[in-house]
N, C-alpha and C. Protein backbone atom coordinates (compact mmCIF):
# COMPACT_ATOMS: atom_id res chain seq x y z
N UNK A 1 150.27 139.86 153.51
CA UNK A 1 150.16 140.39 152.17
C UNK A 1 149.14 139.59 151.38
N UNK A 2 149.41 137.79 151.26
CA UNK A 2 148.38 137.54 150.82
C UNK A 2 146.52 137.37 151.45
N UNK A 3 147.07 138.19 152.79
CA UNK A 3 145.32 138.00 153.13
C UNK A 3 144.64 139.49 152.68
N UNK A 4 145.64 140.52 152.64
CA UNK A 4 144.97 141.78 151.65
C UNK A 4 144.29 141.34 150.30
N UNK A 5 145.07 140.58 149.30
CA UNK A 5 144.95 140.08 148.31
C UNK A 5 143.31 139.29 147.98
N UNK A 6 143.51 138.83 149.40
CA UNK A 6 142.43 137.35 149.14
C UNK A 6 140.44 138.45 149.84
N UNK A 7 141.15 139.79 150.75
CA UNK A 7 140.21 140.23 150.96
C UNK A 7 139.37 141.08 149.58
N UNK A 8 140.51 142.08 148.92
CA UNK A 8 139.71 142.88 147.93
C UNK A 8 139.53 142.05 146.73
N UNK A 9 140.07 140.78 146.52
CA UNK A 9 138.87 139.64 145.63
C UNK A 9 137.50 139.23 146.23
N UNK A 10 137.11 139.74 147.63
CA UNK A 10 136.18 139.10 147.94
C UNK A 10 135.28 140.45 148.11
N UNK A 11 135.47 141.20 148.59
CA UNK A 11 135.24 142.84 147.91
C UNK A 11 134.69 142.77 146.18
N UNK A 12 135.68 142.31 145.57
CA UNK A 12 135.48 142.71 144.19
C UNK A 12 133.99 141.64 143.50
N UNK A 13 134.04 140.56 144.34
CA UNK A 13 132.84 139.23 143.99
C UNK A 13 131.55 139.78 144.36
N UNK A 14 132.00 140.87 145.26
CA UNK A 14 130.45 141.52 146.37
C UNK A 14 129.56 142.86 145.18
N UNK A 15 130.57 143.12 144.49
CA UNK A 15 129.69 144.13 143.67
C UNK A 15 128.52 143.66 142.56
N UNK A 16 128.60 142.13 142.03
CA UNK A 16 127.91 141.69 141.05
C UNK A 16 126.27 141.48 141.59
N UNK A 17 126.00 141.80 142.45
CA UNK A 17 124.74 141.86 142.90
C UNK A 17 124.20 141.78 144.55
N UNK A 18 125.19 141.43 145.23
CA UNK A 18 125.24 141.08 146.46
C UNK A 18 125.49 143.11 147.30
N UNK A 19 125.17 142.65 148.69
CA UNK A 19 125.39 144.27 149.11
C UNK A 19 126.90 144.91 149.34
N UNK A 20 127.00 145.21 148.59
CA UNK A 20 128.73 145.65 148.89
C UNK A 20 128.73 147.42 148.42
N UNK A 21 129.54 147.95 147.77
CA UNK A 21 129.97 149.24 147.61
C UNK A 21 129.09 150.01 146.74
N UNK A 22 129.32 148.97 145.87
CA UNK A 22 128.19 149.63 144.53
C UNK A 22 126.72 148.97 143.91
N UNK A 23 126.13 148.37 145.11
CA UNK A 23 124.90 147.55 145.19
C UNK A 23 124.28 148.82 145.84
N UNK A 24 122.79 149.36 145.24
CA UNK A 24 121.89 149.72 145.92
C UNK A 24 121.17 148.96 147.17
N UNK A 25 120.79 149.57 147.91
CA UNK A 25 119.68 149.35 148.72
C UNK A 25 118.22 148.61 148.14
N UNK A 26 117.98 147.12 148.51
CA UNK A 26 116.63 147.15 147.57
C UNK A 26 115.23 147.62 148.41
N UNK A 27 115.03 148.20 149.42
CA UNK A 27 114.06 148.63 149.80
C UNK A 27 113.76 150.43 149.26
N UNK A 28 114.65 150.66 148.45
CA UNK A 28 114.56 152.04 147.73
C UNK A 28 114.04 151.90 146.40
N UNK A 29 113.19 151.12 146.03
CA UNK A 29 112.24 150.97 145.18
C UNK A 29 111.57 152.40 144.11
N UNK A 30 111.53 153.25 144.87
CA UNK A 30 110.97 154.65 144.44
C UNK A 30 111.21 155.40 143.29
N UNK A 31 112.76 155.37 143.33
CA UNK A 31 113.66 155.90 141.98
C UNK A 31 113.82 154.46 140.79
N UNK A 32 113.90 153.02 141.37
CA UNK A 32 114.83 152.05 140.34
C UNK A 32 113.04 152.08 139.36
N UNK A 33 112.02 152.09 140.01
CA UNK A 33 111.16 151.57 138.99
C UNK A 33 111.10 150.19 139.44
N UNK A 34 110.91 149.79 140.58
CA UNK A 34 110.70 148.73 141.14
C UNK A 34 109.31 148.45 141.92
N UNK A 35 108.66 148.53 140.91
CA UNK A 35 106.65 147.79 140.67
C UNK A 35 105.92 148.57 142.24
N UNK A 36 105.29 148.83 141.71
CA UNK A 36 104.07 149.49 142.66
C UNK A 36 103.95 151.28 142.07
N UNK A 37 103.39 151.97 143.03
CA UNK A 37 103.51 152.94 142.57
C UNK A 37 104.67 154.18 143.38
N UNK A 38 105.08 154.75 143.00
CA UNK A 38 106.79 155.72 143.29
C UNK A 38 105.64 156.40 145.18
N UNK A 39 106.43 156.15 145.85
CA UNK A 39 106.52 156.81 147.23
C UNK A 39 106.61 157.73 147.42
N UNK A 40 105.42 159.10 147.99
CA UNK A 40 106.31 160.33 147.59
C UNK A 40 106.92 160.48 148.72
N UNK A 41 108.02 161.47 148.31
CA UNK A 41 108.92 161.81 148.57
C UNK A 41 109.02 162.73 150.02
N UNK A 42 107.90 163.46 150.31
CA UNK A 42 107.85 164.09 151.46
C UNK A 42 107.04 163.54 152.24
N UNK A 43 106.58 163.92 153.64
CA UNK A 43 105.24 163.27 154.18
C UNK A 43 104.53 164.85 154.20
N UNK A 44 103.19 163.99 154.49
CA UNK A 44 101.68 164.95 154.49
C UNK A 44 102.11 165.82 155.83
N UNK A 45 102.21 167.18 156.12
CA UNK A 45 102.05 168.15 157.19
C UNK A 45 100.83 168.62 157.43
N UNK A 46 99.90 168.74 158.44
CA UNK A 46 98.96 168.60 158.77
C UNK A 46 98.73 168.88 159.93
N UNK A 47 98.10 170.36 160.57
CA UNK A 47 97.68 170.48 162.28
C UNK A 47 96.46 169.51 162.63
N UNK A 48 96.19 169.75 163.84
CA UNK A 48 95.43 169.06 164.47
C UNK A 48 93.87 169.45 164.27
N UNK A 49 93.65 170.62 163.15
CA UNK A 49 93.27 170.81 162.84
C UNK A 49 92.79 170.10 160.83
N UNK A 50 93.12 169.40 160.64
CA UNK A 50 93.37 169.22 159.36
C UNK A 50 94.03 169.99 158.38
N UNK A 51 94.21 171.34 158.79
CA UNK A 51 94.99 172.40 157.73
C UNK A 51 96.53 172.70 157.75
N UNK A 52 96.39 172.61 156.35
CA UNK A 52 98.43 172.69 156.39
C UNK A 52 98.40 174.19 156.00
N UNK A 53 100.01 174.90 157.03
CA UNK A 53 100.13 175.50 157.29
C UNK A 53 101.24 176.47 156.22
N UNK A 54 101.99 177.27 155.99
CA UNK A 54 102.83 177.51 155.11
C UNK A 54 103.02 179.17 155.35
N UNK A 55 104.15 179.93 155.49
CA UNK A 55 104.27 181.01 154.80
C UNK A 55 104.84 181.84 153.66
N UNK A 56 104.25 182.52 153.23
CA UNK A 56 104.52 183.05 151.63
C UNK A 56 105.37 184.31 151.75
N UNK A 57 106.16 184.69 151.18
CA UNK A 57 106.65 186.07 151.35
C UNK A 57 107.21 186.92 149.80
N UNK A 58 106.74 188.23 149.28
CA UNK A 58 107.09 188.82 148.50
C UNK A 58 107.41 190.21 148.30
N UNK A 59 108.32 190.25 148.12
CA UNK A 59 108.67 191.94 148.55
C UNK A 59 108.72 192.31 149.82
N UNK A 60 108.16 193.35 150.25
CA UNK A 60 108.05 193.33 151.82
C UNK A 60 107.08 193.07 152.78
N UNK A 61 106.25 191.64 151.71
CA UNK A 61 105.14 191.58 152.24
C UNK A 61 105.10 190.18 152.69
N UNK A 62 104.52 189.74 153.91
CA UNK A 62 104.64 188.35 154.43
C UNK A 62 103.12 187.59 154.85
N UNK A 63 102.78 186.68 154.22
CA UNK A 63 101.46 186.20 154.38
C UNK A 63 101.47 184.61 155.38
N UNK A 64 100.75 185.08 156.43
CA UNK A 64 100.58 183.56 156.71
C UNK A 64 99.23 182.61 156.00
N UNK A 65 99.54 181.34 155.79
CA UNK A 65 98.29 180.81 154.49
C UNK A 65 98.15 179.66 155.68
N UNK A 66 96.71 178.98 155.81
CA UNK A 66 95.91 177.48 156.25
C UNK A 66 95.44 177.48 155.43
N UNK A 67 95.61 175.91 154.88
CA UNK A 67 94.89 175.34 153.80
C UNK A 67 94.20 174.22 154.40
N UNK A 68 93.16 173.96 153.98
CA UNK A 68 91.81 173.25 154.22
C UNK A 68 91.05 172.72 153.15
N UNK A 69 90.54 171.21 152.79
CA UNK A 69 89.69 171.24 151.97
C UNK A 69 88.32 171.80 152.48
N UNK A 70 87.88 172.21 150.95
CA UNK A 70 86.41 172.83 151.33
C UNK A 70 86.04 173.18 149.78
N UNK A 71 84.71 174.71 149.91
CA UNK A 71 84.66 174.87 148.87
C UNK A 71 85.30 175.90 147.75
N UNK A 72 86.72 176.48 148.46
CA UNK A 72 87.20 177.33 147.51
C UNK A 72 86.76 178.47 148.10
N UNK A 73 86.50 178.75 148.79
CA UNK A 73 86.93 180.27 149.53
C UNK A 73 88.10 180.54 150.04
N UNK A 74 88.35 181.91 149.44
CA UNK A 74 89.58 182.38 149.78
C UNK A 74 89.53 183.56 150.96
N UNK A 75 89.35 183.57 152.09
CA UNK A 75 89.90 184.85 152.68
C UNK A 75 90.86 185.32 152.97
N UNK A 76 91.13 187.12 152.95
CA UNK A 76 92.00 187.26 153.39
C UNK A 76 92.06 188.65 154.28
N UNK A 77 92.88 188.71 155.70
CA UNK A 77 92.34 189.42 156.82
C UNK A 77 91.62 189.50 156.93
N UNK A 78 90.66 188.50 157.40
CA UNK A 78 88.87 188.38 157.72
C UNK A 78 88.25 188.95 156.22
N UNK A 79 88.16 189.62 155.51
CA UNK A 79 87.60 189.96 154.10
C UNK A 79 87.48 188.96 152.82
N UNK A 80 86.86 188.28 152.00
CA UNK A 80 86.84 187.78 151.13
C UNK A 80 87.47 188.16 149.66
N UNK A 81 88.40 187.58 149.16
CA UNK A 81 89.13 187.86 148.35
C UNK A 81 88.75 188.76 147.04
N UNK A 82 87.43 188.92 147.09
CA UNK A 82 86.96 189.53 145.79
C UNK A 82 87.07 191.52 146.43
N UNK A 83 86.94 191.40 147.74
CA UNK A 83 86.70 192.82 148.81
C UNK A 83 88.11 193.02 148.81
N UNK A 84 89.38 192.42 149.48
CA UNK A 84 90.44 192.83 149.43
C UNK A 84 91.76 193.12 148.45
N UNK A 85 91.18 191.85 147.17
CA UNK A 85 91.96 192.44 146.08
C UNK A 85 90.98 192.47 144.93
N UNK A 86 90.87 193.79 145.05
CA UNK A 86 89.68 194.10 144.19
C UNK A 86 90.04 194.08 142.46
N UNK A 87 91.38 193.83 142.15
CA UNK A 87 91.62 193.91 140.72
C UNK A 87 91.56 192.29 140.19
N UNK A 88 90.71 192.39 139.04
CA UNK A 88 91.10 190.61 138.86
C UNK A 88 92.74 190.43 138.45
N UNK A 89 93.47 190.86 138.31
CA UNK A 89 94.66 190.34 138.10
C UNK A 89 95.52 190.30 138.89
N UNK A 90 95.23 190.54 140.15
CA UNK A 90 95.60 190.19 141.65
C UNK A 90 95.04 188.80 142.13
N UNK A 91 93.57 188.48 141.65
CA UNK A 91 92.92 187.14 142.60
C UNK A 91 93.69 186.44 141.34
N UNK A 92 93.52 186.78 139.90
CA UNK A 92 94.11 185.45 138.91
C UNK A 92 95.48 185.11 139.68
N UNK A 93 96.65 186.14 140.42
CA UNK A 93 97.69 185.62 140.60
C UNK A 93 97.31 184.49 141.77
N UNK A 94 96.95 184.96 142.83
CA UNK A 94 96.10 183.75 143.63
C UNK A 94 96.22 182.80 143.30
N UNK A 95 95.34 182.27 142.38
CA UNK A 95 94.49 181.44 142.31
C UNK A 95 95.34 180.36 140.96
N UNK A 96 96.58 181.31 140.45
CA UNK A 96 97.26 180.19 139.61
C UNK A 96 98.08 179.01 140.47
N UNK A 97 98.40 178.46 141.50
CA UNK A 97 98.79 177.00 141.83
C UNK A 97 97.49 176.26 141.80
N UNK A 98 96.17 176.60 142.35
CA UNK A 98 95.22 176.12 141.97
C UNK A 98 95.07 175.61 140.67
N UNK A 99 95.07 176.37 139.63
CA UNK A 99 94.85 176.12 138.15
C UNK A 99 95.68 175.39 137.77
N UNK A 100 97.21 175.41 138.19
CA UNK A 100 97.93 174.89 137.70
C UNK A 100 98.03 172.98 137.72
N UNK A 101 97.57 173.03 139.47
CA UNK A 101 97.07 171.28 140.04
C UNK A 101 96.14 171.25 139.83
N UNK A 102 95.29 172.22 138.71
CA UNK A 102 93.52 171.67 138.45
C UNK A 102 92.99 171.24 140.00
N UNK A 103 93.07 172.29 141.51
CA UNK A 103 92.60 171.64 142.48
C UNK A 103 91.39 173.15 143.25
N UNK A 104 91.07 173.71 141.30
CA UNK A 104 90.09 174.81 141.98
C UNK A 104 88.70 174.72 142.75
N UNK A 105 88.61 175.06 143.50
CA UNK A 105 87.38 175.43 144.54
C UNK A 105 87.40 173.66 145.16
N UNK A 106 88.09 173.41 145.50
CA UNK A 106 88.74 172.08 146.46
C UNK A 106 89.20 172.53 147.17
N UNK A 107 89.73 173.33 147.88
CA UNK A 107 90.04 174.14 148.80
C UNK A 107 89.83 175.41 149.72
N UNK A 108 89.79 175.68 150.71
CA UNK A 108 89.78 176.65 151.86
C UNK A 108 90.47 177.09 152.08
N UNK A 109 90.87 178.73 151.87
CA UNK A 109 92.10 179.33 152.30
C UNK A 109 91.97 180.01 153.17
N UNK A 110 92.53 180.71 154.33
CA UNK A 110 92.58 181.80 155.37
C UNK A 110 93.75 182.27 155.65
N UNK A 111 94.30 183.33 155.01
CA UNK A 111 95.67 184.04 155.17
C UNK A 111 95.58 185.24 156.21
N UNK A 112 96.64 185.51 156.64
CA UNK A 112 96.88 186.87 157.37
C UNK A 112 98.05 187.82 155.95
N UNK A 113 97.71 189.08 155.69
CA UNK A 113 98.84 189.58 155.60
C UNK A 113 99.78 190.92 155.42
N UNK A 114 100.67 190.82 156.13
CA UNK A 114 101.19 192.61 156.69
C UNK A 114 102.40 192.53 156.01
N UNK A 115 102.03 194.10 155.73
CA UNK A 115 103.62 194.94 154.80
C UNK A 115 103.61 194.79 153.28
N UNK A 116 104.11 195.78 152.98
CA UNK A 116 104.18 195.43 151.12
C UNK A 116 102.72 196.54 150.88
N UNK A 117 102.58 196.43 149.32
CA UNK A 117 101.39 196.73 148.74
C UNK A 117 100.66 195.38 148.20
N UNK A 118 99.43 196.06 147.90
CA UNK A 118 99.06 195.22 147.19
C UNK A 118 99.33 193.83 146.22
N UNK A 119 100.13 194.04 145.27
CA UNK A 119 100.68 193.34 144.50
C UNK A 119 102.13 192.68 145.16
N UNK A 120 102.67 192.78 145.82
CA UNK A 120 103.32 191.79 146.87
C UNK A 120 102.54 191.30 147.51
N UNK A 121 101.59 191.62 148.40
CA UNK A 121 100.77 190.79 149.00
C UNK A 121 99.97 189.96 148.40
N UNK A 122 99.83 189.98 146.96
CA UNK A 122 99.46 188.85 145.98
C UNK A 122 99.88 187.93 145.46
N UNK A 123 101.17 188.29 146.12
CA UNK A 123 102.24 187.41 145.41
C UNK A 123 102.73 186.50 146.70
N UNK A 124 102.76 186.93 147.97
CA UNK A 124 103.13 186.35 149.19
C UNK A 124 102.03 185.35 149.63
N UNK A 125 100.72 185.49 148.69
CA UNK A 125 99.41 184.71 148.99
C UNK A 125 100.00 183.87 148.27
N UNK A 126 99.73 183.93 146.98
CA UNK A 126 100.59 182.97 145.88
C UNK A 126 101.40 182.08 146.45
N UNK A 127 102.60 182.56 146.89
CA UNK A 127 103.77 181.74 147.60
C UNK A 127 103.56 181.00 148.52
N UNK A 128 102.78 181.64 149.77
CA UNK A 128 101.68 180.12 150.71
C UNK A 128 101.29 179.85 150.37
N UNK A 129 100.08 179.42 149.25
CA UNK A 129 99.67 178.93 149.01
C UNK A 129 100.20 177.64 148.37
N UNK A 130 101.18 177.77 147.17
CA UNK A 130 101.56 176.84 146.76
C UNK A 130 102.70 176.18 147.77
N UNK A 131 103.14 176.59 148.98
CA UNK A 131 103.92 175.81 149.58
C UNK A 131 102.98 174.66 150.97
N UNK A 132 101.84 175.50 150.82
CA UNK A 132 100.77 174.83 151.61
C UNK A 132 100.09 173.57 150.90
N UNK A 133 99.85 174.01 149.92
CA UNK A 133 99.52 172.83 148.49
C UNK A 133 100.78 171.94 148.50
N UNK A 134 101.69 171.81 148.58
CA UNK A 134 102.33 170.60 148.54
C UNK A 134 102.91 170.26 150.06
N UNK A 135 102.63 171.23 151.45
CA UNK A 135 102.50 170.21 152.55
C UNK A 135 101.32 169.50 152.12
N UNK A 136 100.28 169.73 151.94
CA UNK A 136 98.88 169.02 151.89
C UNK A 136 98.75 167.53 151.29
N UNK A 137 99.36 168.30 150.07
CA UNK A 137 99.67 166.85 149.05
C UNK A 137 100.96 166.93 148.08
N UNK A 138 101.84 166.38 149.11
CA UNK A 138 103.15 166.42 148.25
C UNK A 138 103.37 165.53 147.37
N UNK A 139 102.09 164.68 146.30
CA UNK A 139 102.43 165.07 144.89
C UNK A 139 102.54 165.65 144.09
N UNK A 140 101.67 166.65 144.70
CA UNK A 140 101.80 167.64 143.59
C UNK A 140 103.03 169.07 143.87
N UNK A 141 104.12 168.26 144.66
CA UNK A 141 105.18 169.12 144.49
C UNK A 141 105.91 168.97 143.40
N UNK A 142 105.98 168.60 142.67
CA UNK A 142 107.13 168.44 140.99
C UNK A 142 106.33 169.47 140.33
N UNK A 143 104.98 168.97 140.20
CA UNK A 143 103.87 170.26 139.18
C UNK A 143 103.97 171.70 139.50
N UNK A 144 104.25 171.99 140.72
CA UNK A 144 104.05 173.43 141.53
C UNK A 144 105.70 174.02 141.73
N UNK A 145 106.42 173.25 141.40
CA UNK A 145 107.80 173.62 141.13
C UNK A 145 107.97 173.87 140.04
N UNK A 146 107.66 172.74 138.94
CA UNK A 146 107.99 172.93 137.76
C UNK A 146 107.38 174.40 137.06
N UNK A 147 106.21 174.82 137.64
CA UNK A 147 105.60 176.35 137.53
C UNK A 147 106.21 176.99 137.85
N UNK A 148 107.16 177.29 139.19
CA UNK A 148 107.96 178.18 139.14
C UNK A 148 107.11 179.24 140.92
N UNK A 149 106.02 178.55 141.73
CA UNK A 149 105.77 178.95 142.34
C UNK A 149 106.18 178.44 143.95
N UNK A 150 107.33 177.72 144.00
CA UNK A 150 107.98 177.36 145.24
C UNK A 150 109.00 178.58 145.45
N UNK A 151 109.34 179.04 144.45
CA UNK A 151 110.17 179.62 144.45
C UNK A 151 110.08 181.20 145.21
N UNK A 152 111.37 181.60 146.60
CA UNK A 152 110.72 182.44 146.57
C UNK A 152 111.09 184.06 145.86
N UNK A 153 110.59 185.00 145.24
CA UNK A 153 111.10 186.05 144.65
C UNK A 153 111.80 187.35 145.15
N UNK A 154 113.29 186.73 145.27
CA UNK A 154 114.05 188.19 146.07
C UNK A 154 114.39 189.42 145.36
N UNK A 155 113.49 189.44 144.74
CA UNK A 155 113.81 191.23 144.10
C UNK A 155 112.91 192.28 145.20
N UNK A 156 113.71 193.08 146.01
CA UNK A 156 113.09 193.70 147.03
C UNK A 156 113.38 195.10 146.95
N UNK A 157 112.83 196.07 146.95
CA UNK A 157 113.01 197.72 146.59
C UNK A 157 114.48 198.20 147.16
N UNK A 158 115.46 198.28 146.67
CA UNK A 158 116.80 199.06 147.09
C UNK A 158 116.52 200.03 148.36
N UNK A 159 117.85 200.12 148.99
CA UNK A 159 117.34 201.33 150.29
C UNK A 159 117.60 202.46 149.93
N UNK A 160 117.28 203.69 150.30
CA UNK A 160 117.55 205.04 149.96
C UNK A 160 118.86 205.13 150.64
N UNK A 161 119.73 205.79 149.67
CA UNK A 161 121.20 205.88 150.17
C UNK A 161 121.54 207.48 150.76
N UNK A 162 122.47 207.62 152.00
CA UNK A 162 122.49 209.02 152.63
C UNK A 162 123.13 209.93 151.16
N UNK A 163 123.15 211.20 151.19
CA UNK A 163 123.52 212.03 150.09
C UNK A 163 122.56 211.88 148.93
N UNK A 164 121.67 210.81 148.42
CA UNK A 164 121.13 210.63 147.44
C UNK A 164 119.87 211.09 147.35
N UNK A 165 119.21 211.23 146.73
CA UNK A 165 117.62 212.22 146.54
C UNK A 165 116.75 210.51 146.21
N UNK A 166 117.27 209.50 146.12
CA UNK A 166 116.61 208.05 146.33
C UNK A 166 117.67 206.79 146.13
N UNK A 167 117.47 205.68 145.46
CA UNK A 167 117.92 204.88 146.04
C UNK A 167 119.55 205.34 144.90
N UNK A 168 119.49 205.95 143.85
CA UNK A 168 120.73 206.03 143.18
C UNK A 168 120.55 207.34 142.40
N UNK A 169 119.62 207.91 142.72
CA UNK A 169 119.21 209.18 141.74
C UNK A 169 119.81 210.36 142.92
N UNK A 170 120.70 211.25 142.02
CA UNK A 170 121.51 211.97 142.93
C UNK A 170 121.03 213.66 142.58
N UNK A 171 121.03 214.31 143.56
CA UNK A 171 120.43 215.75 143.45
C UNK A 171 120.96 216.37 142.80
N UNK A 172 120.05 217.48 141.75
CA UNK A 172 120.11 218.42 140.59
C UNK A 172 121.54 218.86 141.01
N UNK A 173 122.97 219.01 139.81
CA UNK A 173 123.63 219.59 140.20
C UNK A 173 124.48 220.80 139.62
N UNK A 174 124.97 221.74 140.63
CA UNK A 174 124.44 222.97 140.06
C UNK A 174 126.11 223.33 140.07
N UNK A 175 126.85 223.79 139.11
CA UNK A 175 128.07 224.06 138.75
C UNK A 175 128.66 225.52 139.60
N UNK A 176 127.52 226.70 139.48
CA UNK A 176 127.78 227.70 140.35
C UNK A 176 126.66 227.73 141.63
């Protein structure tokens, strides 16, 4: 009985700074603010190629993205981004994680991408892209989150239901 006693006093002496229960780790420097600069948090992904890899997906549309430094060309299915999305408010969606890490025309893009329309497939570029942007350089994953472009967007077109004239709209109905 008294060697229980004499152990959780020696337990209780271990918390004032020494490693015991409620002592951090001091090689975790990253979070306390312990001098140098914060570690990030993920490591760099990177083929053997130098390009990080990522896929984007929106609606029913799925893009594969390589990212590369270079000078800011964007292709997409062999075509140059100005030929395949010909509306500027398709390339602006693009091209906002760029704007957002100020890391425009610093980069090389080459996507594939099938299914969806248009405007999902602008949005599935979008989505690799910014998940390729922070394999590349995962500091700038807090900035590209805090935008709201890690995220991915599951609002996807309802299915057409049997009996129904679409997904909830039900046929003209006729009393006689």
């Amino acid at each position: 009985m008294d060697d229980n006693r004499q152990s959780l006093a020696d337990l209780g002496g271990m918390q004032d700074g020494s490693r015991g229960f409620g002592a951090a780790a001091p090689e975790n420097t990253a979070h306390t603010g312990g001098g140098g600069p914060p570690a990030p948090l993920r490591d760099q992904e990177i083929d053997a190629y130098g390009r990080a890899y990522a896929t984007g997906k929106r609606k029913n549309a799925i893009a594969r993205v390589w990212l590369k430094p270079g000078s800011g060309k964007i292709v997409v299915n062999g075509r140059d981004q100005t030929v395949y999305f010909a509306r500027p408010t398709l390339r602006l969606v693009i091209n906002q994680p760029f704007d957002v890490t100020e890391r425009r025309d610093q980069y090389d893009v080459m996507c594939t991408v099938v299914g969806g329309g248009l405007s999902g497939q602008a949005g599935a570029v979008k989505h690799g892209i910014s998940v390729a942007l922070t394999r590349y350089e995962p500091a700038l994953r807090t900035t590209v989150k805090q935008a709201g472009f890690l995220t991915r967007d599951p609002r996807v077109v309802e299915r057409k239901k049997y009996g129904k004239a679409k997904a909830r709209k039900s046929f003209q109905f006729s009393k006689r």
